[in-house]
C-alpha atoms as a PDB file:
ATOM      1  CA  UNK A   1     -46.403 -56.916 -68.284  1.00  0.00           C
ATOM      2  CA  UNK A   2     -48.322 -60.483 -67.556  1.00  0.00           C
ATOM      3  CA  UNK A   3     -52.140 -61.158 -67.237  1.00  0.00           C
ATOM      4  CA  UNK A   4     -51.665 -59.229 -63.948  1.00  0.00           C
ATOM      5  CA  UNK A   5     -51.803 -56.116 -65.705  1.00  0.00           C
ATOM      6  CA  UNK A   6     -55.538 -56.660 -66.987  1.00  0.00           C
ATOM      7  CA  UNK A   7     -58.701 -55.524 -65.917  1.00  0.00           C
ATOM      8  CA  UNK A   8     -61.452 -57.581 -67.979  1.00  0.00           C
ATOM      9  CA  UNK A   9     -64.193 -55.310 -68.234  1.00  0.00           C
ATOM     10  CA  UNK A  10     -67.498 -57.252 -66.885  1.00  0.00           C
ATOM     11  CA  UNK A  11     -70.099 -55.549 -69.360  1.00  0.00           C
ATOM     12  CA  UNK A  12     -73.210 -57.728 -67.963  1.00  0.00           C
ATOM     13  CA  UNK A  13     -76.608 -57.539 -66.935  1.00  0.00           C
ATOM     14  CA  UNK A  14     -77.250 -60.115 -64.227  1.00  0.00           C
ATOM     15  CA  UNK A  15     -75.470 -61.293 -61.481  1.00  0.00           C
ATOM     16  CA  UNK A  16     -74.922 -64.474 -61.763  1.00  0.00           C
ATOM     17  CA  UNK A  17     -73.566 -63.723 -65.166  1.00  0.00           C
ATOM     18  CA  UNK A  18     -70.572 -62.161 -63.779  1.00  0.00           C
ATOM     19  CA  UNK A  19     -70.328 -64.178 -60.856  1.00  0.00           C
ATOM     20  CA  UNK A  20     -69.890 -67.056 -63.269  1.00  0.00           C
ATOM     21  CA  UNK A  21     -67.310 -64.882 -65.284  1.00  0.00           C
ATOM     22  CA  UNK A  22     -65.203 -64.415 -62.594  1.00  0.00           C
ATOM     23  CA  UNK A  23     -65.303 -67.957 -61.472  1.00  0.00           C
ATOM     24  CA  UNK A  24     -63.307 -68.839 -64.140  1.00  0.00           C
ATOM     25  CA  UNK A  25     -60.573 -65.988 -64.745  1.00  0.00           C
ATOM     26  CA  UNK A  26     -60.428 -64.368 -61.476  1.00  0.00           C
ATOM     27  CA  UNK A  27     -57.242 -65.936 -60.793  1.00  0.00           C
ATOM     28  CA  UNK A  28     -55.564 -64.802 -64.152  1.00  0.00           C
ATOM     29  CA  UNK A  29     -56.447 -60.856 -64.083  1.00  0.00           C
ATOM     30  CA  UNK A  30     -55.811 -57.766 -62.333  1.00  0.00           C
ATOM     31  CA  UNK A  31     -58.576 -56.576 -61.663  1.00  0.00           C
ATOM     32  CA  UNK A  32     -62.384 -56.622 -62.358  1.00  0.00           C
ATOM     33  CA  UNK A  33     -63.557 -53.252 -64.120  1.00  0.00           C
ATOM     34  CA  UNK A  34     -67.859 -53.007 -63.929  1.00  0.00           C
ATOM     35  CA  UNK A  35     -69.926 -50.468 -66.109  1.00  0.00           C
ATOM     36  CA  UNK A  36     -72.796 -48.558 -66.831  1.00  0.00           C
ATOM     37  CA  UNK A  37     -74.628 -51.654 -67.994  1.00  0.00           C
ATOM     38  CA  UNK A  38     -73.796 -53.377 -64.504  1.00  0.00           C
ATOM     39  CA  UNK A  39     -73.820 -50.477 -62.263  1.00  0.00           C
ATOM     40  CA  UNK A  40     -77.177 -49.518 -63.299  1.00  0.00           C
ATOM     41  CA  UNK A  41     -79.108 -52.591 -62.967  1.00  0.00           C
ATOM     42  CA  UNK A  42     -77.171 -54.062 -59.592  1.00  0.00           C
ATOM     43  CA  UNK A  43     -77.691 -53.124 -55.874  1.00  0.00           C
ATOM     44  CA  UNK A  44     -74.920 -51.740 -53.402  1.00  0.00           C
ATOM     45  CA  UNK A  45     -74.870 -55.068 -52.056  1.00  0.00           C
ATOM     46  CA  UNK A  46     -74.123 -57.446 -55.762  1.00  0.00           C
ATOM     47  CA  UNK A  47     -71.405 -54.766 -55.937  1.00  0.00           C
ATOM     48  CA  UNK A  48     -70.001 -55.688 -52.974  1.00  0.00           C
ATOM     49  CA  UNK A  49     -70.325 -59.386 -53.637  1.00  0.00           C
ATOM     50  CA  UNK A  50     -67.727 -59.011 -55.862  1.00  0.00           C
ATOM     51  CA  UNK A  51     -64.841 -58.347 -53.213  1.00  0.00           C
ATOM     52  CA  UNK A  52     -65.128 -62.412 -52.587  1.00  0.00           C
ATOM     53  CA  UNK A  53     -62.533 -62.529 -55.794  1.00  0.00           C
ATOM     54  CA  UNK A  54     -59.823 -60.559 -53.594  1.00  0.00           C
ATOM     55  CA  UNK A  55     -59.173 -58.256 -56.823  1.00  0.00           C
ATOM     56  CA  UNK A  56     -59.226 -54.776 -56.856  1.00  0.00           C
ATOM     57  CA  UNK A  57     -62.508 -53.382 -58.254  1.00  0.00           C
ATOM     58  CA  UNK A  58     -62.661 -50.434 -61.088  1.00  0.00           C
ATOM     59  CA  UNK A  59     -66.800 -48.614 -60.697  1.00  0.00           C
ATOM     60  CA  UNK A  60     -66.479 -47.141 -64.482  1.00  0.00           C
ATOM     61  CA  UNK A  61     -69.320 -44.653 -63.845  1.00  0.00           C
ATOM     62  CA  UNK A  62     -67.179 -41.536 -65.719  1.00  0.00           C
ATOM     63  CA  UNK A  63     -69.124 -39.082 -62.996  1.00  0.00           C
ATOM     64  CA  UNK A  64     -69.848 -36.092 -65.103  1.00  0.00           C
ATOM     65  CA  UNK A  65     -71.320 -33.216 -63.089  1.00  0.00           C
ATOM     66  CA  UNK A  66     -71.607 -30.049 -60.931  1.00  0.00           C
ATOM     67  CA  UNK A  67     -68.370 -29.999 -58.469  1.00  0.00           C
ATOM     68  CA  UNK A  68     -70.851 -30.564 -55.150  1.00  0.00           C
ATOM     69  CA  UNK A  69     -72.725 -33.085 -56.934  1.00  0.00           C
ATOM     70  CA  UNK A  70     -69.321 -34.932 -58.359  1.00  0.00           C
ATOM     71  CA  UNK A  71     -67.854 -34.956 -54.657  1.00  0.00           C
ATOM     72  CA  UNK A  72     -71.093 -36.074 -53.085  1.00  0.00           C
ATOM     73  CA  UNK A  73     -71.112 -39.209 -55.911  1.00  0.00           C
ATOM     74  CA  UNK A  74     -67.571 -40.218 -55.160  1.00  0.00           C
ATOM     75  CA  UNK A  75     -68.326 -39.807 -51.217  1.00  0.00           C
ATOM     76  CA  UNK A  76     -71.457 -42.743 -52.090  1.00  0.00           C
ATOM     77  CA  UNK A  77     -68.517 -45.265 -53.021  1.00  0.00           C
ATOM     78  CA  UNK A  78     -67.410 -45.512 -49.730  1.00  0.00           C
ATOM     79  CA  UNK A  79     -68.973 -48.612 -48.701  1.00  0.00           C
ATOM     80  CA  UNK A  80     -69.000 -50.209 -51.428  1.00  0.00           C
ATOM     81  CA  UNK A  81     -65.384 -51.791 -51.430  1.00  0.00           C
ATOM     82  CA  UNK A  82     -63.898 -50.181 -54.798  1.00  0.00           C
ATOM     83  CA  UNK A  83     -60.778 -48.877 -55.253  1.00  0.00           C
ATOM     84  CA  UNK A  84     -61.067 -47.132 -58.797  1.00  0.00           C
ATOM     85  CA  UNK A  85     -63.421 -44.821 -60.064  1.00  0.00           C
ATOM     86  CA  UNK A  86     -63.712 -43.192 -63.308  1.00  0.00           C
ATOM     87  CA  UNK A  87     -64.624 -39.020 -63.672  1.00  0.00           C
ATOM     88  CA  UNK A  88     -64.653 -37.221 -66.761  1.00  0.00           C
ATOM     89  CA  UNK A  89     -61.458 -34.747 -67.533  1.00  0.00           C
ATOM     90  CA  UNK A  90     -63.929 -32.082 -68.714  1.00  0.00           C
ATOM     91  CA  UNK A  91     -65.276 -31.701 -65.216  1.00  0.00           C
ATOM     92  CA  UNK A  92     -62.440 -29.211 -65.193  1.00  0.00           C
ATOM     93  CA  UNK A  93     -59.840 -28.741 -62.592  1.00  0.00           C
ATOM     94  CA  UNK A  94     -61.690 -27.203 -59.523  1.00  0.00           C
ATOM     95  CA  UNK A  95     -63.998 -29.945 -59.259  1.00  0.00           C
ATOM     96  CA  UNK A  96     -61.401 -32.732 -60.169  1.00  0.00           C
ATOM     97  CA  UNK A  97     -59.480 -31.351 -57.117  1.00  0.00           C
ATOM     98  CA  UNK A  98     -62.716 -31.232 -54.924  1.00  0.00           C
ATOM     99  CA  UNK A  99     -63.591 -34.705 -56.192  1.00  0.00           C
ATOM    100  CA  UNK A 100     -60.078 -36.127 -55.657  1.00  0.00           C
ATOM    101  CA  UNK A 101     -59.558 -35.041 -52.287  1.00  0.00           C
ATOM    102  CA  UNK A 102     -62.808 -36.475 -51.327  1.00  0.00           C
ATOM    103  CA  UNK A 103     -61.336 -39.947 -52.919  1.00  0.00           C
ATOM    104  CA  UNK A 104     -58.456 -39.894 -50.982  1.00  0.00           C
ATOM    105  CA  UNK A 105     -60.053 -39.612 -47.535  1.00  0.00           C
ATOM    106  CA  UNK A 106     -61.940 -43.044 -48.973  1.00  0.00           C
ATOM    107  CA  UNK A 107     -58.699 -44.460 -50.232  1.00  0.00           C
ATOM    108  CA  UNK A 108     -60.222 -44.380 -53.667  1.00  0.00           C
ATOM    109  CA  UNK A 109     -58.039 -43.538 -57.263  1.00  0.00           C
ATOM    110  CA  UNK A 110     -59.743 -41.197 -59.302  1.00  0.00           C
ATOM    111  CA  UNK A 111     -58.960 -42.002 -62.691  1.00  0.00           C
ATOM    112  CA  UNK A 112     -59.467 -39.114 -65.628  1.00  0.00           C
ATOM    113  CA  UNK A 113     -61.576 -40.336 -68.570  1.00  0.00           C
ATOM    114  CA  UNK A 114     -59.587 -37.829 -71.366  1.00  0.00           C
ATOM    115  CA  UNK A 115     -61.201 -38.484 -74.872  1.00  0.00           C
ATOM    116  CA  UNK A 116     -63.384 -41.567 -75.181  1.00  0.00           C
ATOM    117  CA  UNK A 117     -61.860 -44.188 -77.676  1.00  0.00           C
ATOM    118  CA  UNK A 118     -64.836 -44.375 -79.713  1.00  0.00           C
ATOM    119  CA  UNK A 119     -64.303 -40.410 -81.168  1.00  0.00           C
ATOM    120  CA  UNK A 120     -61.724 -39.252 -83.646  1.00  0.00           C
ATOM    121  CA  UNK A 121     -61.241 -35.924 -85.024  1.00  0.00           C
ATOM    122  CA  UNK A 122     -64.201 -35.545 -87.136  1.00  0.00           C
ATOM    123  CA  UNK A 123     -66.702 -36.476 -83.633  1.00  0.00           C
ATOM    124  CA  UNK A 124     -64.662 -33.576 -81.918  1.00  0.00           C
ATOM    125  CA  UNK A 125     -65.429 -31.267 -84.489  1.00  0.00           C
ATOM    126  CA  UNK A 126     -68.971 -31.935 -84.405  1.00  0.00           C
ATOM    127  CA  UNK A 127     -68.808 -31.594 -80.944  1.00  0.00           C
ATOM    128  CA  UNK A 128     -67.660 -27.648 -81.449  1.00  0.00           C
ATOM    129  CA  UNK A 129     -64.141 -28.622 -80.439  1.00  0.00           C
ATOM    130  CA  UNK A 130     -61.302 -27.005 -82.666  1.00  0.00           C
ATOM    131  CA  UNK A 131     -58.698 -29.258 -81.722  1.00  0.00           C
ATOM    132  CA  UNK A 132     -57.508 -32.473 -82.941  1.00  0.00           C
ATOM    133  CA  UNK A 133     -57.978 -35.652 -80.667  1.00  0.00           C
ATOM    134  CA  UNK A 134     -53.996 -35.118 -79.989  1.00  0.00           C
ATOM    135  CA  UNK A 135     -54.147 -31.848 -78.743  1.00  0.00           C
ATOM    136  CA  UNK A 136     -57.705 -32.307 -76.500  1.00  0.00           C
ATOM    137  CA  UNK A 137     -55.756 -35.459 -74.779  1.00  0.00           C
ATOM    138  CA  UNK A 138     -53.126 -32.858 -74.446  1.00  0.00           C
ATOM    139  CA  UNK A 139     -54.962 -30.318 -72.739  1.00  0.00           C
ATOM    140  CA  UNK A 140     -56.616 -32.535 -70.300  1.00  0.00           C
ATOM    141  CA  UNK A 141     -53.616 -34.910 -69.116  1.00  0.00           C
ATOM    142  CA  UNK A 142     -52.058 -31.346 -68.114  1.00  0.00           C
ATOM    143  CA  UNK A 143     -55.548 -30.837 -66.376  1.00  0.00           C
ATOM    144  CA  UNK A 144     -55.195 -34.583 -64.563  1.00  0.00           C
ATOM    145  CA  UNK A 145     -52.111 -33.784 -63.443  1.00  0.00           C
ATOM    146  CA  UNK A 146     -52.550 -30.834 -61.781  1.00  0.00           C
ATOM    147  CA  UNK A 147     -55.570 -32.337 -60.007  1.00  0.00           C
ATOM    148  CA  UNK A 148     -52.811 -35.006 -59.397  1.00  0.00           C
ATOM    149  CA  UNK A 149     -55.448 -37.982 -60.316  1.00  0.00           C
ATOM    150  CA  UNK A 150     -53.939 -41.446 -59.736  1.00  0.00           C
ATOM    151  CA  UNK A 151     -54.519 -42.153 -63.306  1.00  0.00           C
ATOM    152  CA  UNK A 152     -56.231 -41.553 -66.728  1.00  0.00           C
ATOM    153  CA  UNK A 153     -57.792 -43.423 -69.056  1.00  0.00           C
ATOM    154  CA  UNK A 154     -56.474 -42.963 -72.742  1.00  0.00           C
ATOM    155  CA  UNK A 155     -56.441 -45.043 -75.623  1.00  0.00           C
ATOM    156  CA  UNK A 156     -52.747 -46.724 -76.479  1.00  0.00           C
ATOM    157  CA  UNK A 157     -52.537 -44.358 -79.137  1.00  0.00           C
ATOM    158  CA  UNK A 158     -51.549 -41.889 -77.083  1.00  0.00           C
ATOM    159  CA  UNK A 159     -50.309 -43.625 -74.152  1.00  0.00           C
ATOM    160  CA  UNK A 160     -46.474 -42.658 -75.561  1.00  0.00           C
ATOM    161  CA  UNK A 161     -47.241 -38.970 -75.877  1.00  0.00           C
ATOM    162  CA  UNK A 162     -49.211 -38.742 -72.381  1.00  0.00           C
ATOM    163  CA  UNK A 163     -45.329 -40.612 -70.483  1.00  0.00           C
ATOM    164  CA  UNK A 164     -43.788 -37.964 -72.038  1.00  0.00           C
ATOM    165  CA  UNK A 165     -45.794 -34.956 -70.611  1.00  0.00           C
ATOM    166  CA  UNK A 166     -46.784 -37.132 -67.051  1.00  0.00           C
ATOM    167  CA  UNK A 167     -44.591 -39.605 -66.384  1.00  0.00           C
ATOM    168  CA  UNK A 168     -46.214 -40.563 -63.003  1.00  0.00           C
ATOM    169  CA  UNK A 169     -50.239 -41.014 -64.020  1.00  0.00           C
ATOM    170  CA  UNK A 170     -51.408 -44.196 -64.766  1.00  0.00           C
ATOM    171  CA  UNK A 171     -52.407 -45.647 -67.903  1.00  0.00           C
ATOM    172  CA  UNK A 172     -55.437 -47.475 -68.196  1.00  0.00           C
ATOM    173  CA  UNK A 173     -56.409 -48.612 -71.776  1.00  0.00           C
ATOM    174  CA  UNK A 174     -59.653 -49.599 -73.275  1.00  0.00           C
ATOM    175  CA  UNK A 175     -59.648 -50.134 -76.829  1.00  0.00           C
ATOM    176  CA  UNK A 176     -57.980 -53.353 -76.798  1.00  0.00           C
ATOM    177  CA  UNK A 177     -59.026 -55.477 -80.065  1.00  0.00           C
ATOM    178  CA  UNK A 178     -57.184 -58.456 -81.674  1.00  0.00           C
ATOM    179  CA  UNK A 179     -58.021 -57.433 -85.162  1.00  0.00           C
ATOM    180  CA  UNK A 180     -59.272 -55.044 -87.762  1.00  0.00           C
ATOM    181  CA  UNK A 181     -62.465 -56.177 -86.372  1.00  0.00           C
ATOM    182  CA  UNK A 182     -65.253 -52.771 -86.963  1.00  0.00           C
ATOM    183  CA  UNK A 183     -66.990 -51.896 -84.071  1.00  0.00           C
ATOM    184  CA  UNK A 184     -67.694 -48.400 -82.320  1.00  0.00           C
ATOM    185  CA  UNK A 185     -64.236 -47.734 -80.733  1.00  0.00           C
ATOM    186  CA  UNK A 186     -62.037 -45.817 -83.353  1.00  0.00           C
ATOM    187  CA  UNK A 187     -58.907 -45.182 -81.720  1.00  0.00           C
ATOM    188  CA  UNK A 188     -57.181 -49.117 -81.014  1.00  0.00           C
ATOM    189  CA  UNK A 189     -54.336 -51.041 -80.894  1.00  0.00           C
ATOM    190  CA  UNK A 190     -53.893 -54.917 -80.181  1.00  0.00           C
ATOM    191  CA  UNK A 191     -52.693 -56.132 -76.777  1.00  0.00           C
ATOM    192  CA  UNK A 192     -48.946 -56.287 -77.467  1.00  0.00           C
ATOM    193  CA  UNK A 193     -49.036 -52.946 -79.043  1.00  0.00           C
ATOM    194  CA  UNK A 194     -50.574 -51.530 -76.243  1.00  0.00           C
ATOM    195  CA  UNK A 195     -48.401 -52.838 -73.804  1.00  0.00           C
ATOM    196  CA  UNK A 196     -44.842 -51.890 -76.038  1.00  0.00           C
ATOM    197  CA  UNK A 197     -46.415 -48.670 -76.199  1.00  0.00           C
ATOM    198  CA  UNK A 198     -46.222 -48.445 -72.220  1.00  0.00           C
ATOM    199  CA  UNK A 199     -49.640 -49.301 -70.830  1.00  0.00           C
ATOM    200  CA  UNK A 200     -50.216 -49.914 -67.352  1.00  0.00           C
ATOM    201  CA  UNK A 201     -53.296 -51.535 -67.463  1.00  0.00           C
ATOM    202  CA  UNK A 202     -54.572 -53.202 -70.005  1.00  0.00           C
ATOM    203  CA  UNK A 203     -58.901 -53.588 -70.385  1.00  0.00           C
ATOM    204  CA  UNK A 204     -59.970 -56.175 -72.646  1.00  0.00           C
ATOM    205  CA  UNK A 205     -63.337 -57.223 -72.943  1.00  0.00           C
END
């Protein structure tokens, strides 16, 4: 794995923030990954601004929802030039189905969002869930495979057990930190860890 393998996650308000961002690394990443905090606060047409950089664009909206409402969401990306989006696991497997056929007649890759890096088993549990983080990755990897998702996104903690049960998804891993550094994601692993442990994509930032 090189710097081709990483999506820097562009976690900005403004425009020309970004813009200015990708200036200066576009040539040395993957791909550009844009969230909640950009999404929200940009028009269809900033989004699209991006596609000047030639890199493949990730919309990390984790579409959590109704089945109609999910497919009619990932139907809206069609114009605006992205080629992954993020959808939460839990939708369940009828409307992960619904929402990835409607993907592929966009030539979008749904990626599965399986158990945010930020919980452990204590958050779970306070959640009402009875498993451990291990086993809830578990059950929904199965789930993303049978809705035969491009991808999920997993921390690299669990990157080796998720190969093991579905060889062919993609692994996309946030959680990325440098150090012992405290912040809100629980579940980490440095960059070389995370790619020894089999990551496909790294996203750092």
């Amino acid at each position: 794995m090189t710097n081709k393998n990483i999506f820097v996650a562009c976690d900005v308000s403004s425009q020309k923030e970004i813009l200015d961002l990708l200036d200066l690394i576009h040539e040395d990443i993957s791909g550009i990954k844009i969230g909640l905090q950009y999404i929200t606060q940009r028009s269809p047409q900033e989004i699209k601004e991006l596609s000047k950089f030639k890199k493949p664009i990730f919309y990390d909206s984790k579409f959590f929802d109704i089945k109609n409402t999910l497919v009619e969401s990932i139907k809206s990306l069609q114009k605006l030039n992205v080629t992954y989006a993020t959808v939460h696991l839990l939708n369940g497997l009828d409307a992960l189905k619904a929402a990835n056929e409607a993907a592929q007649e966009i030539n979008l890759n749904l990626l599965g969002v399986s158990v945010l890096t930020s919980f452990n088993d204590d958050d779970l549990s306070i959640l009402g869930f009875k498993d451990r983080i291990e086993d809830q990755v578990i059950r929904l990897i199965k789930i993303a495979m049978d809705a035969n998702l491009y991808g999920v996104i997993c921390s690299p903690l669990e990157i080796n057990m998720i190969k093991q049960i579905a060889p062919n998804l993609k692994c996309f891993t946030p959680g990325i930190r440098m150090s012992n550094k405290k912040d809100d994601q629980k579940r980490t692993m440095n960059a070389n860890e995370a790619i020894k442990a089999g990551s496909d994509y790294l996203i750092i930032g």
